[in-house]
Protein backbone atom coordinates (compact mmCIF):
# COMPACT_ATOMS: atom_id res chain seq x y z
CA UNK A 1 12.16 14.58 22.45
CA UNK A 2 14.50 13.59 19.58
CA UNK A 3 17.55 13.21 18.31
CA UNK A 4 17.88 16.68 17.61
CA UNK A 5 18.25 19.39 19.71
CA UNK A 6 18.50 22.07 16.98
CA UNK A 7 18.61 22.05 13.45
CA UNK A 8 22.39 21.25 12.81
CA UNK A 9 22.82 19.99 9.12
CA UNK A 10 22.35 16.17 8.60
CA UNK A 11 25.95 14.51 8.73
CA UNK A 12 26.46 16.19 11.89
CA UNK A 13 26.77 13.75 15.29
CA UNK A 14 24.17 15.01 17.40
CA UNK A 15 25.88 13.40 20.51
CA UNK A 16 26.59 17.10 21.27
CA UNK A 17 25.21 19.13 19.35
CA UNK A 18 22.59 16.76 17.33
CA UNK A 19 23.06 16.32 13.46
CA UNK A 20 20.38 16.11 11.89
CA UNK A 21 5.39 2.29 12.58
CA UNK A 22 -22.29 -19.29 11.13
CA UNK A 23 -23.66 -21.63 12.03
CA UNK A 24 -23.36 -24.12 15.20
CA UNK A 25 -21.45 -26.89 13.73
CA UNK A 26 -24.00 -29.89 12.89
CA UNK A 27 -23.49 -32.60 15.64
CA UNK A 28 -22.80 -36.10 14.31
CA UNK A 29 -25.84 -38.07 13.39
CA UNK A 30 -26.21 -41.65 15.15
CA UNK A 31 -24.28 -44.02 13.29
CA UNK A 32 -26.35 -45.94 11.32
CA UNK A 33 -25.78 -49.95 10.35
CA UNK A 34 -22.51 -50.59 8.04
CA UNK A 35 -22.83 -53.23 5.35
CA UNK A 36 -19.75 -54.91 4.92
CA UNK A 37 -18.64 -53.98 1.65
CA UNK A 38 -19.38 -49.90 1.93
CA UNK A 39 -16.84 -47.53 4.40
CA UNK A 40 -19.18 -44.65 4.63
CA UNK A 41 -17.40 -41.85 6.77
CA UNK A 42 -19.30 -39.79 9.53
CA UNK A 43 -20.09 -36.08 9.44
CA UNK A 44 -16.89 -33.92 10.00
CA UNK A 45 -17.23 -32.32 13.82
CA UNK A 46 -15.61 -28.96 14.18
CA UNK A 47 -12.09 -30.87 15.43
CA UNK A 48 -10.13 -32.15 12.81
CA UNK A 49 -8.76 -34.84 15.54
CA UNK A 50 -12.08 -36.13 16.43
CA UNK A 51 -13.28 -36.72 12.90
CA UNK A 52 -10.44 -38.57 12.18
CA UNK A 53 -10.71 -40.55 15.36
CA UNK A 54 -14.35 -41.46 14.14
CA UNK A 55 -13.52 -42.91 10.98
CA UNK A 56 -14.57 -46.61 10.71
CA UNK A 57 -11.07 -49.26 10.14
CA UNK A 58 -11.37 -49.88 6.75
CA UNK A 59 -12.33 -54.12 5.73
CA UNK A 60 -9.38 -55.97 5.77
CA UNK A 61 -7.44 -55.73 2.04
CA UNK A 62 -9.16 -52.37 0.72
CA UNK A 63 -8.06 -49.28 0.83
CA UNK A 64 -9.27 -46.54 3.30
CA UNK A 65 -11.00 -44.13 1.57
CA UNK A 66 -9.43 -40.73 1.55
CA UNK A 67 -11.99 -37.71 3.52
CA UNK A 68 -12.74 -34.71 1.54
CA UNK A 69 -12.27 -31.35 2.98
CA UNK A 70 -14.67 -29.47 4.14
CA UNK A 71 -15.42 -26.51 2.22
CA UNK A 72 -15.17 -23.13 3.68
CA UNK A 73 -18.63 -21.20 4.25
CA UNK A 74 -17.09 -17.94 3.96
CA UNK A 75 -14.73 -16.45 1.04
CA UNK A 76 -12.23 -13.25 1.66
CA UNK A 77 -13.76 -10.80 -0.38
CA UNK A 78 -10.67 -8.50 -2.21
CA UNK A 79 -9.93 -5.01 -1.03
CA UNK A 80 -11.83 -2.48 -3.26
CA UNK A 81 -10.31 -0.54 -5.70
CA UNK A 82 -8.82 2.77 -4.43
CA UNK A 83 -10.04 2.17 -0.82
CA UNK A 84 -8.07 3.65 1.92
CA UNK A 85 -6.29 2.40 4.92
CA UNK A 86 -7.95 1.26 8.29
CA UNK A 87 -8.03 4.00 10.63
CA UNK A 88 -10.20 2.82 13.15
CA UNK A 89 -10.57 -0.17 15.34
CA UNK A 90 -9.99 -3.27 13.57
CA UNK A 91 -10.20 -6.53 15.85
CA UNK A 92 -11.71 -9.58 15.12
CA UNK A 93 -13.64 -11.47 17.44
CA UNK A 94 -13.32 -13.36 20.29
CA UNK A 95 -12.67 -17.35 19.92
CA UNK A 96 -15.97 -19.68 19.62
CA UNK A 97 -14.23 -22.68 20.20
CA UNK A 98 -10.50 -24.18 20.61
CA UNK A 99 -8.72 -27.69 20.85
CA UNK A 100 -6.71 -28.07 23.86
CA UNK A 101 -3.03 -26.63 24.04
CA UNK A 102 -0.75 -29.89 22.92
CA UNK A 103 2.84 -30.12 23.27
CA UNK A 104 4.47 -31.89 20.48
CA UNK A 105 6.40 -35.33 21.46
CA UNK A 106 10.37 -35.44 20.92
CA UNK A 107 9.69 -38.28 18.76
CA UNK A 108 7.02 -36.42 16.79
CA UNK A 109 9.51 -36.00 13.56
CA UNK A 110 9.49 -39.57 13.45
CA UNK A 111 5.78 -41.19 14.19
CA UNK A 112 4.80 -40.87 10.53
CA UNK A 113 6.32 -40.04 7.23
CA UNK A 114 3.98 -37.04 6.51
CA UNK A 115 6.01 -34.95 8.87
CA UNK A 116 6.73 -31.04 7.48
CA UNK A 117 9.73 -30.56 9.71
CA UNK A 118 11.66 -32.65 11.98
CA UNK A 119 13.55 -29.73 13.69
CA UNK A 120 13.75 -30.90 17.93
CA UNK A 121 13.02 -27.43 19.03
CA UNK A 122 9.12 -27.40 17.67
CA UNK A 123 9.04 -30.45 20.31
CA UNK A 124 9.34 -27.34 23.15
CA UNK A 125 6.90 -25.00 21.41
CA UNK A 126 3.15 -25.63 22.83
CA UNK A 127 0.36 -25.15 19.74
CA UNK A 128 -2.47 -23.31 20.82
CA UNK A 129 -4.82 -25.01 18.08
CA UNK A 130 -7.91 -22.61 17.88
CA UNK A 131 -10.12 -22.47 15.66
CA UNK A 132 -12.45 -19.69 14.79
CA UNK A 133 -14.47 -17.81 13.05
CA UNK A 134 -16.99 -20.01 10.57
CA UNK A 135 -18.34 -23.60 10.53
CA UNK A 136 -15.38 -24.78 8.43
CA UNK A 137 -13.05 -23.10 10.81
CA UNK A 138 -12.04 -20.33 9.00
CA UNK A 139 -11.20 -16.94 10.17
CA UNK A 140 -14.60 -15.08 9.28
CA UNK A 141 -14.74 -12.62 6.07
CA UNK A 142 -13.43 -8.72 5.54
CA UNK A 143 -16.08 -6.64 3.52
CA UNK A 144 -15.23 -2.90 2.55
CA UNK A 145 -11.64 -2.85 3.99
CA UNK A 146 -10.12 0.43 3.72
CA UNK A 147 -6.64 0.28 2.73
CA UNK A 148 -4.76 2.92 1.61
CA UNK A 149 -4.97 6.19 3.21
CA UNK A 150 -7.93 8.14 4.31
CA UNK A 151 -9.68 8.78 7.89
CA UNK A 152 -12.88 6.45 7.61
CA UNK A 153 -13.32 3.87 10.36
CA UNK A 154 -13.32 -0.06 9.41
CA UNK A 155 -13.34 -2.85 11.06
CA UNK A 156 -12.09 -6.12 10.22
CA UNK A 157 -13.13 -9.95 11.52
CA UNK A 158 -10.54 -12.15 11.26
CA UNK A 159 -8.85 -15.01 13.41
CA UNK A 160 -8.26 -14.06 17.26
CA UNK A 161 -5.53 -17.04 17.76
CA UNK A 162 -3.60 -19.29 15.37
CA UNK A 163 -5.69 -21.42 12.88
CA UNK A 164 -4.09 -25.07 13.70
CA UNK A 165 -6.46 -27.64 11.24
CA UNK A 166 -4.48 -30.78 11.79
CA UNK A 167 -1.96 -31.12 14.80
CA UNK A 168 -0.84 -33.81 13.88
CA UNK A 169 0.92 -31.97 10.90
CA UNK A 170 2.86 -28.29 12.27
CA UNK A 171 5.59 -27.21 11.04
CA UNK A 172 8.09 -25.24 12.78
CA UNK A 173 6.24 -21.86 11.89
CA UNK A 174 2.63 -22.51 12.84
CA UNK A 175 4.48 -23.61 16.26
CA UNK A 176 6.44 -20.19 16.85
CA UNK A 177 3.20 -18.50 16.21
CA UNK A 178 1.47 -20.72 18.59
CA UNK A 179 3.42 -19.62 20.70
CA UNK A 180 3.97 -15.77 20.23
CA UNK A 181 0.87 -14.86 19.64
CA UNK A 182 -0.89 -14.49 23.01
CA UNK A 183 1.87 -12.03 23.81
CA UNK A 184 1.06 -9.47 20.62
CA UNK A 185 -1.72 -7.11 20.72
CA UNK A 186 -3.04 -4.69 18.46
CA UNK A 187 -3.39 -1.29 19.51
CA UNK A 188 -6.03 1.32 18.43
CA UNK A 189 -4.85 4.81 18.63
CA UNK A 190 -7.58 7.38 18.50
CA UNK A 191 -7.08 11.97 18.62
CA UNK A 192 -9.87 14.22 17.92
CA UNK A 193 -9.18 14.39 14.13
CA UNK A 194 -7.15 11.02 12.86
CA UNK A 195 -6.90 7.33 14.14
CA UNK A 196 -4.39 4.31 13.41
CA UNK A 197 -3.48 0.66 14.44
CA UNK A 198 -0.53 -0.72 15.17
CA UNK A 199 1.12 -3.20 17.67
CA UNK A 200 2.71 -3.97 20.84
CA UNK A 201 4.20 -7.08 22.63
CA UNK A 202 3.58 -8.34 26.41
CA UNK A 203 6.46 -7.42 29.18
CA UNK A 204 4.32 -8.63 32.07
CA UNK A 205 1.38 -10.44 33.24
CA UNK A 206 -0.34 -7.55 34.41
CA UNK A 207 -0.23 -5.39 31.13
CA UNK A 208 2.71 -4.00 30.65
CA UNK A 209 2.78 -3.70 26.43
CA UNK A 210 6.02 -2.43 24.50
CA UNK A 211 5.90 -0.81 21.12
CA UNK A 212 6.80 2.54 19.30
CA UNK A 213 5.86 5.93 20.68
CA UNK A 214 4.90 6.80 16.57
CA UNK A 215 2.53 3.98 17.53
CA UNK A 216 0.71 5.76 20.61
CA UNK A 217 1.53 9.45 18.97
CA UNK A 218 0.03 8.78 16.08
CA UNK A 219 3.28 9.87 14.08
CA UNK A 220 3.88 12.64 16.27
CA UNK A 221 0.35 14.68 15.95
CA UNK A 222 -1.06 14.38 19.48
CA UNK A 223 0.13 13.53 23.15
CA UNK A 224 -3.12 12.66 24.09
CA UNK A 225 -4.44 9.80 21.99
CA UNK A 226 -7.07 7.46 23.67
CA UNK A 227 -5.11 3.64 23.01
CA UNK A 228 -7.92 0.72 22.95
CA UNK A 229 -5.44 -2.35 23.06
CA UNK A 230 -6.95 -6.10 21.86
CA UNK A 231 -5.24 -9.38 22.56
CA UNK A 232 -5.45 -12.56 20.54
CA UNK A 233 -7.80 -13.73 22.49
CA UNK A 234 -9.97 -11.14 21.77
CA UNK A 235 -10.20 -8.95 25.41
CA UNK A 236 -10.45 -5.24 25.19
CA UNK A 237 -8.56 -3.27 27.67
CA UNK A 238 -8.26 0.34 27.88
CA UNK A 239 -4.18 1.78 27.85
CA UNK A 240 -2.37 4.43 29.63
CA UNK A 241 1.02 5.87 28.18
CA UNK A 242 3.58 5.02 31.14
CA UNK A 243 6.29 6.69 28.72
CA UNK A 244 7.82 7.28 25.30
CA UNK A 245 11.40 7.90 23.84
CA UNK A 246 11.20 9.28 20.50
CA UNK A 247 14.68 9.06 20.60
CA UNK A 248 14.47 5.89 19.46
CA UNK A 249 10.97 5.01 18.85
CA UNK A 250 9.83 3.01 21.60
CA UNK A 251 6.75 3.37 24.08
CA UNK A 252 5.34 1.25 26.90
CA UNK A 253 1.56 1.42 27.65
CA UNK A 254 -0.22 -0.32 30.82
CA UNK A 255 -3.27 -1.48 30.20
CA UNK A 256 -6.27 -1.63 32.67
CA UNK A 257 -7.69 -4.53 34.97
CA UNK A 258 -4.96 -6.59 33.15
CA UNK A 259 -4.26 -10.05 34.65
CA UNK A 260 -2.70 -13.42 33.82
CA UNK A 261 -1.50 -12.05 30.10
CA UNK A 262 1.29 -14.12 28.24
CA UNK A 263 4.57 -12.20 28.91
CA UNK A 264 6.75 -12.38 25.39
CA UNK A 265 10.47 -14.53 26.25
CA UNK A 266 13.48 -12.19 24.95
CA UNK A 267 16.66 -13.07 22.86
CA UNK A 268 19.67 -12.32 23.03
CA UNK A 269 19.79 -10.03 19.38
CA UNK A 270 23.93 -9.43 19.68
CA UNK A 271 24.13 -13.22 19.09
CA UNK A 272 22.21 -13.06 15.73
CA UNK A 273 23.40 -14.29 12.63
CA UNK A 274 22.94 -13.26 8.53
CA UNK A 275 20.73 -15.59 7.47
CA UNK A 276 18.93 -16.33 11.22
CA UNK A 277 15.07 -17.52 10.41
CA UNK A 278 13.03 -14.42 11.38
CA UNK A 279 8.91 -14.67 11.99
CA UNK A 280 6.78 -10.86 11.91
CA UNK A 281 3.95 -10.95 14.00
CA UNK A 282 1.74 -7.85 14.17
CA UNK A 283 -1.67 -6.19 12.63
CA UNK A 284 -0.83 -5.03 9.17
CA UNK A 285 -3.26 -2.90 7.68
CA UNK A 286 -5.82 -3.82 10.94
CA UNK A 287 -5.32 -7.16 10.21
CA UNK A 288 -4.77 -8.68 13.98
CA UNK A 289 -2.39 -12.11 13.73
CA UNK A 290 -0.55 -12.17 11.13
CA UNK A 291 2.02 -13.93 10.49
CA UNK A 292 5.23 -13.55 7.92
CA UNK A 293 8.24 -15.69 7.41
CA UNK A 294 11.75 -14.92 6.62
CA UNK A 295 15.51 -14.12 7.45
CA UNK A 296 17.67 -11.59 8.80
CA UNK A 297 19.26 -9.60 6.07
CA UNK A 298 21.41 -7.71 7.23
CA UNK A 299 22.81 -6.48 10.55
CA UNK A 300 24.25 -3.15 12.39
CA UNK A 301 22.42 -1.53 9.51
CA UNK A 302 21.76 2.02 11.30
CA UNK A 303 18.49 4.10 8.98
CA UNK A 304 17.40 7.71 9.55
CA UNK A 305 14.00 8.61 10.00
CA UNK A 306 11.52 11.41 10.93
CA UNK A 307 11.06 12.08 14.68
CA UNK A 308 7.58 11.11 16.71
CA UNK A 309 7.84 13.26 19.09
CA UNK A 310 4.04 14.38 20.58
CA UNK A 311 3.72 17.87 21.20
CA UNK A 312 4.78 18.97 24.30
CA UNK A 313 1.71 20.84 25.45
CA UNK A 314 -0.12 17.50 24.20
CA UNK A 315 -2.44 19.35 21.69
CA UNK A 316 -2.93 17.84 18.00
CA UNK A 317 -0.93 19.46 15.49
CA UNK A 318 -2.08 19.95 11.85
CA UNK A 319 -1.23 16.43 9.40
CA UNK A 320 -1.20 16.60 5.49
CA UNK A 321 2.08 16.97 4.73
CA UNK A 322 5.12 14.32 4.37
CA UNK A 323 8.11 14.72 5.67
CA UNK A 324 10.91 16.67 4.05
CA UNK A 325 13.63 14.94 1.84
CA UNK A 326 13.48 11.81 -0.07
CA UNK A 327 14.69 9.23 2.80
CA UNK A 328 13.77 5.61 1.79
CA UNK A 329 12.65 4.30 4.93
CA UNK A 330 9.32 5.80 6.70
CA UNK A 331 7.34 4.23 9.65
CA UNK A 332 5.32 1.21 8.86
CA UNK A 333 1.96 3.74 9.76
CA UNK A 334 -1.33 2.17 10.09
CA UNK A 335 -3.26 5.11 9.48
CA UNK A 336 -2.03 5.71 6.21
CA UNK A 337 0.85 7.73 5.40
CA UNK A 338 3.61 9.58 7.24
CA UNK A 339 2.26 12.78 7.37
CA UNK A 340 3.90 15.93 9.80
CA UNK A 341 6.61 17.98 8.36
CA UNK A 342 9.98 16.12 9.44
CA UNK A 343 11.84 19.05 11.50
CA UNK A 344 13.60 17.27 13.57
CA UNK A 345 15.30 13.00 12.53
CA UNK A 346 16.72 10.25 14.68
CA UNK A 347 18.75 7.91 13.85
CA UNK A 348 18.16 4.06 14.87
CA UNK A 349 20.03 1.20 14.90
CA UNK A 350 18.44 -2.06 12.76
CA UNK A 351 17.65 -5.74 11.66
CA UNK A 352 17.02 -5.74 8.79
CA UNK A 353 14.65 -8.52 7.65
CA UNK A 354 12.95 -9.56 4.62
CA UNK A 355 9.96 -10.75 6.12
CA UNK A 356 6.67 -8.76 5.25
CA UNK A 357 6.83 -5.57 7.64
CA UNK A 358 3.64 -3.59 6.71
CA UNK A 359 1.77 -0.87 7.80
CA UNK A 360 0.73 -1.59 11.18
CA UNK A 361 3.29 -3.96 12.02
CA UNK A 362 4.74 -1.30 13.89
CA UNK A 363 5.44 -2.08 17.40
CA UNK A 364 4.73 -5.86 16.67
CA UNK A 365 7.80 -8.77 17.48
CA UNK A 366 9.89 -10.05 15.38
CA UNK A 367 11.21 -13.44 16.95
CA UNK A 368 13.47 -16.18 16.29
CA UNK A 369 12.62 -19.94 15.42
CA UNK A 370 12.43 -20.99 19.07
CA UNK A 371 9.22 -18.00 19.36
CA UNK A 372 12.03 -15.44 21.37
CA UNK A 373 12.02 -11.75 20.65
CA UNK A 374 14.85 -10.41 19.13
CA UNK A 375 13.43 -7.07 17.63
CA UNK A 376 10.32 -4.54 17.31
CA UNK A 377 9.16 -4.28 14.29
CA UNK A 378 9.50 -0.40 13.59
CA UNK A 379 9.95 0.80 9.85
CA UNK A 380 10.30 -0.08 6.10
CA UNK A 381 12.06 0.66 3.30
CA UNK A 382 9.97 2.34 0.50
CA UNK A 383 10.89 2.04 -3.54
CA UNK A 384 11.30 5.82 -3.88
CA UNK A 385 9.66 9.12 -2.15
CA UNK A 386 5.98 9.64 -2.63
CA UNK A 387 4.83 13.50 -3.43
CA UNK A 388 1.29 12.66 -3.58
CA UNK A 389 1.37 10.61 -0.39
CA UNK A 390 0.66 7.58 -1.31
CA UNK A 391 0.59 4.76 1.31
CA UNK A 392 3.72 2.42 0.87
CA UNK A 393 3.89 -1.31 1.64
CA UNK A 394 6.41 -4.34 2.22
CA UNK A 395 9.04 -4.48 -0.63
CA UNK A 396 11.31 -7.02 1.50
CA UNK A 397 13.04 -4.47 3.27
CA UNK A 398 11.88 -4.01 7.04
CA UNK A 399 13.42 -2.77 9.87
CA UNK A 400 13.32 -3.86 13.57
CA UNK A 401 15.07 -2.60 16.72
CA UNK A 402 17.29 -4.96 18.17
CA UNK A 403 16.08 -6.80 21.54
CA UNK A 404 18.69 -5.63 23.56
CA UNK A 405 17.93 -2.05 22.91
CA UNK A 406 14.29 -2.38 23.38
CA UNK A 407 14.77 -4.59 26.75
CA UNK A 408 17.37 -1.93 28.16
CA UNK A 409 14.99 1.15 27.22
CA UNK A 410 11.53 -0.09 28.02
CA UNK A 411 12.56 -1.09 31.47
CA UNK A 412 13.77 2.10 32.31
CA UNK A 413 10.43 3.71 31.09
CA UNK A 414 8.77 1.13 33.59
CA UNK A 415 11.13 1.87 36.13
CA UNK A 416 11.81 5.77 35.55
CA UNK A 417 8.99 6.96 33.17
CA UNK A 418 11.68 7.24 30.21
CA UNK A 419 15.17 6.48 28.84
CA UNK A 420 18.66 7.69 28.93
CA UNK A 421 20.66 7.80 26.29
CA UNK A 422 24.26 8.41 25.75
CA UNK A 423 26.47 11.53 24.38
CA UNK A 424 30.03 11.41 22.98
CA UNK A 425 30.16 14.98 22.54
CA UNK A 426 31.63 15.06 19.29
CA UNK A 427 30.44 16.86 16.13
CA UNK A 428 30.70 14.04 13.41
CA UNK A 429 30.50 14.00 9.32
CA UNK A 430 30.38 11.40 7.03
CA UNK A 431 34.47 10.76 6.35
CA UNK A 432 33.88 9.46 2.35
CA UNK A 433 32.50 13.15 2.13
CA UNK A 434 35.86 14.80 3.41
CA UNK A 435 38.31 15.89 0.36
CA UNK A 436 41.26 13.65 0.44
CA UNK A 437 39.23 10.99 2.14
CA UNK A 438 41.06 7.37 2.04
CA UNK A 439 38.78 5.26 4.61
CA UNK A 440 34.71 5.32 5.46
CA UNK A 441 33.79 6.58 8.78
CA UNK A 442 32.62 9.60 11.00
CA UNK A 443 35.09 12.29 10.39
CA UNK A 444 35.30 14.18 14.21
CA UNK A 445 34.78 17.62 13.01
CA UNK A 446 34.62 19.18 16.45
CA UNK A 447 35.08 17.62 19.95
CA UNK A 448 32.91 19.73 22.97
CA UNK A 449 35.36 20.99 25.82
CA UNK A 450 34.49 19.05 28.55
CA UNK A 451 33.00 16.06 26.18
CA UNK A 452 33.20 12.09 26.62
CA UNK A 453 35.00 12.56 23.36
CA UNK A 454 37.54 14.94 24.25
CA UNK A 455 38.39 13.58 27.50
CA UNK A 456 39.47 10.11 25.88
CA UNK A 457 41.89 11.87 23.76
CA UNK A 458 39.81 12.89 20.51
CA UNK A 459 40.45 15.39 18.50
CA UNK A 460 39.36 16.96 15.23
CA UNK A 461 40.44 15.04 11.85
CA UNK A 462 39.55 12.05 13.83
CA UNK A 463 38.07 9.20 11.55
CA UNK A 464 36.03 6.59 13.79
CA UNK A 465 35.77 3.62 11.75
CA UNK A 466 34.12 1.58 15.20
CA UNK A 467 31.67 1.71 18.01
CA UNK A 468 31.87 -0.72 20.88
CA UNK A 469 32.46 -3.76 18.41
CA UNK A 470 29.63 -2.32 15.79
CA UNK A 471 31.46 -1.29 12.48
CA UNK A 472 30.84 2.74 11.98
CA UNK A 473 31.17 3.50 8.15
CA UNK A 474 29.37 7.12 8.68
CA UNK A 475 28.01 9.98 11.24
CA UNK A 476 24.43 8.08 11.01
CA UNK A 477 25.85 4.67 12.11
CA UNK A 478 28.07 6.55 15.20
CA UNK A 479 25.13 8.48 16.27
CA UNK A 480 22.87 5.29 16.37
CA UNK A 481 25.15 3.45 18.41
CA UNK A 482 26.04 6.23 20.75
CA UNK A 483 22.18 6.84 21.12
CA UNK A 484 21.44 3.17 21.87
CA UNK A 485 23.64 2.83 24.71
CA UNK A 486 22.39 4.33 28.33
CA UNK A 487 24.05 7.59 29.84
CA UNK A 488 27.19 7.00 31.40
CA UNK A 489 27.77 3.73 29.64
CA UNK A 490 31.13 3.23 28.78
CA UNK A 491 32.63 2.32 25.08
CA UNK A 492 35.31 1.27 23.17
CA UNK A 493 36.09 3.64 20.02
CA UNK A 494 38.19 2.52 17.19
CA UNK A 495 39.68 5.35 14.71
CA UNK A 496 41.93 6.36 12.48
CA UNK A 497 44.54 8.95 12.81
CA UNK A 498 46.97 10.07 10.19
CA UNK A 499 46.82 6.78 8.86
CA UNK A 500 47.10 4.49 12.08
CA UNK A 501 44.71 2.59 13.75
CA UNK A 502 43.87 3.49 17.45
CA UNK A 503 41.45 2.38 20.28
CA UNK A 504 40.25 4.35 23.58
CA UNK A 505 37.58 3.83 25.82
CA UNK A 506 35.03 6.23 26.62
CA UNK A 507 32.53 7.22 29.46
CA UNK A 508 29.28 8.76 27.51
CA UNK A 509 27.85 11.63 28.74
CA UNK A 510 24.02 11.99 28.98
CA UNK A 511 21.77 13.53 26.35
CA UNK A 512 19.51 15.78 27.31
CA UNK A 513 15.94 15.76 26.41
């Protein structure tokens, strides 16, 4: 499916007729007799807390002497020159040791002065303070990491859970990690001839994972792919597709023998803000738990990009070319590149974030600073088309689709097997491109007999400058909206005609598949 149904030019709203992502640490050695003058401090243990617990009070009137840290056993060697991107599975593994979940007191802000943030709400958010990988508690070591492109397996160690060093010292980010975390998995997508990673988020205890069909499609070559899914925690499950909608990007998978998971806690994404704190969590490049920082950008931004749809006979069909035109924004792919021949586009309503969305992110949550989901990380913007291919990465322009849209379609795919999706049965072009033009908008070129459009008074010469509330300045932001709303759904419409302003409410039809 997509958000065409035949190859109408671009500009076009497709509501009717469519337009065109080590060592066992050393135990602590007996301590041995203190002279008075020396403070000699114990071994480090492998908690943080504890060796600071075991420090000796310093003599009366000298200073306590200051512990060094320990250094790490293990160094992150750089990716190799000209390598290509991970295309197998690429999970790090499971946790050798952990401190106990801790809740941060209300008065925590204020119990020393060292304090990074004194925001209340980190008080709520529980730290999950593991720490693995080697003796210094570091996340292990990545050796021959393929980036960029390519079809060779890799595999990657890295951390399985939040690296927490001091808890006595989080800020507000390492707790709305803490927290999100054990509700993102990575997801290994494997056909007969290509492979990728991406990820997913938790909808219920017993496996239910959301993220983008591109994800489990592998950009649209095969309807078959075998999906290997790994928590932070480091379990292995094996995935079934329950359903996609290409029509705007979204897949859930159930995984197998799944219990007592960590369900992720949605927002409310139609009360965001410009400016709202935003945290990616995801597997760029293989990379499982990773976490970026930054803000919303930008809102009701609406991006057009090449459908995912898997074949319907669920055969592999051939990869090696990108897709046509120059668009900026492409799937955040972890197997390299985007590579079928765009025929058909849909068109997506947005965040738009600046934190670092990169390949493999796709299908990954992008919450707000109390750890709540208010997008899935889907796509980013790219510097310029690439003719040779080239894999792109985060400039500070990613994309995410809003929470509501995600919560609203991936229960009906749990519910029905797929989505609905509305139809305003109107022919739409961008109105700046219409001679004479005075306004922005979609320009109703042609409104179907028997239409949603037509039936609440449209007609052609039409300019709709608004969606239910979202402003419309072209056909791509009309057919988003229309698209993200269910079948049947009803709407309010704003437009323009012969110079005054109008409203009407519609009933949407239903798009068919």
């Amino acid at each position: 499916m997509s958000d065409t149904t035949n190859n109408r030019p671009d500009g076009h709203d497709d509501s009717t007729t469519p337009a065109g992502d080590a060592a066992a640490p050393t135990p602590s050695q007996p301590e041995a007799p203190r002279a008075e003058a020396t403070n000699v401090p114990p071994k480090p243990t492998r908690s943080p807390a504890a060796a600071a617990a075991a420090w000796p009070p310093p003599v009366a009137g000298s200073a306590a002497p200051q512990p060094t840290a320990p250094q790490p056993t293990h160094g992150y060697a750089s990716a190799p020159s000209g390598a290509t991107s991970p295309t197998g599975q690429a999970f790090g593994p499971a946790a050798t040791s952990a401190h106990p979940a801790l809740v941060l007191p209300e008065n925590a802000a204020h119990a020393t002065p060292r304090k990074k943030s004194s925001v209340p709400r980190i008080a709520a958010l529980v730290v999950a303070a593991a720490l693995v990988g080697g003796a210094a508690g570091l996340g292990g070591t990545y050796a021959g990491l393929s980036m960029w492109g390519g079809s060779d397996s890799s595999t990657v160690a890295g951390p399985t859970a939040v690296t927490v060093n001091d808890p006595d010292d989080v800020n507000e980010t390492a707790a709305v990690a803490s927290k999100v975390v054990p509700s993102v998995v990575t997801i290994s997508a494997t056909g007969t001839s290509s492979g990728g990673t991406g990820s997913g988020v938790i909808l219920s205890d017993d496996g239910y994972v959301l993220t983008n069909t591109h994800v489990v499609t592998l950009d649209g070559a095969t309807g078959d792919a075998k999906i290997s899914v790994t928590t932070s925690d480091g379990h292995v499950y094996a995935a079934t597709v329950v359903g996609t909608d290409p029509t705007y990007d979204l897949a859930v998978i159930k995984l197998e023998n799944a219990t007592n998971l960590t369900p992720i806690e949605w927002a409310d994404s139609s009360k965001l803000n410009v400016g709202d704190a935003t945290t990616a969590i995801g597997a760029p490049l293989g990379l499982p738990n990773t976490v970026t920082t930054g803000i919303v950008s930008a809102l009701n931004r609406s991006i057009q990009v090449a459908s995912s749809a898997a074949p319907k006979d669920g055969s592999e069909q051939d990869q090696g070319t990108e897709p046509g035109g120059e668009s900026p924004f492409r799937f955040d792919f972890g197997q390299g590149q985007q590579s079928q021949q765009a025929t058909q586009t849909i068109k997506i309503a947005v965040i738009q974030t600046d934190a670092a969305i990169n390949p493999g992110n796709s299908g990954g949550a992008l919450v707000d600073n109390e750890g709540k989901l208010i997008g899935i990380n889907v796509a980013i913007a790219s510097a310029g088309g690439s003719s040779s291919g080239a894999q792109s990465g985060n400039i500070g322009v990613g994309f995410s689709i809003p929470s509501d849209i995600a919560k609203r379609i991936s229960q009906e795919i749990i519910d029905n097997g797929s989505a609905t999706h509305g139809l305003l049965g109107a022919s739409v072009q961008d109105a700046a491109s219409i001679q004479g033009a005075t306004t922005t908008g979609a320009y109703v070129a042609e409104a179907t007999s028997g239409g949603a459009a037509q039936a609440a008074g449209l007609t052609k010469g039409d300019v709709i400058t608004a969606f239910d509330g979202v402003p419309v300045t072209n056909s791509i932001d009309l057919t988003a909206q229309v698209r993200a709303l269910a079948a049947g759904a009803q709407a309010e419409v704003t437009y323009n005609r012969n110079g005054q302003e109008k409203t009407v409410e519609v009933t949407l039809g239903t798009m068919q598949n």
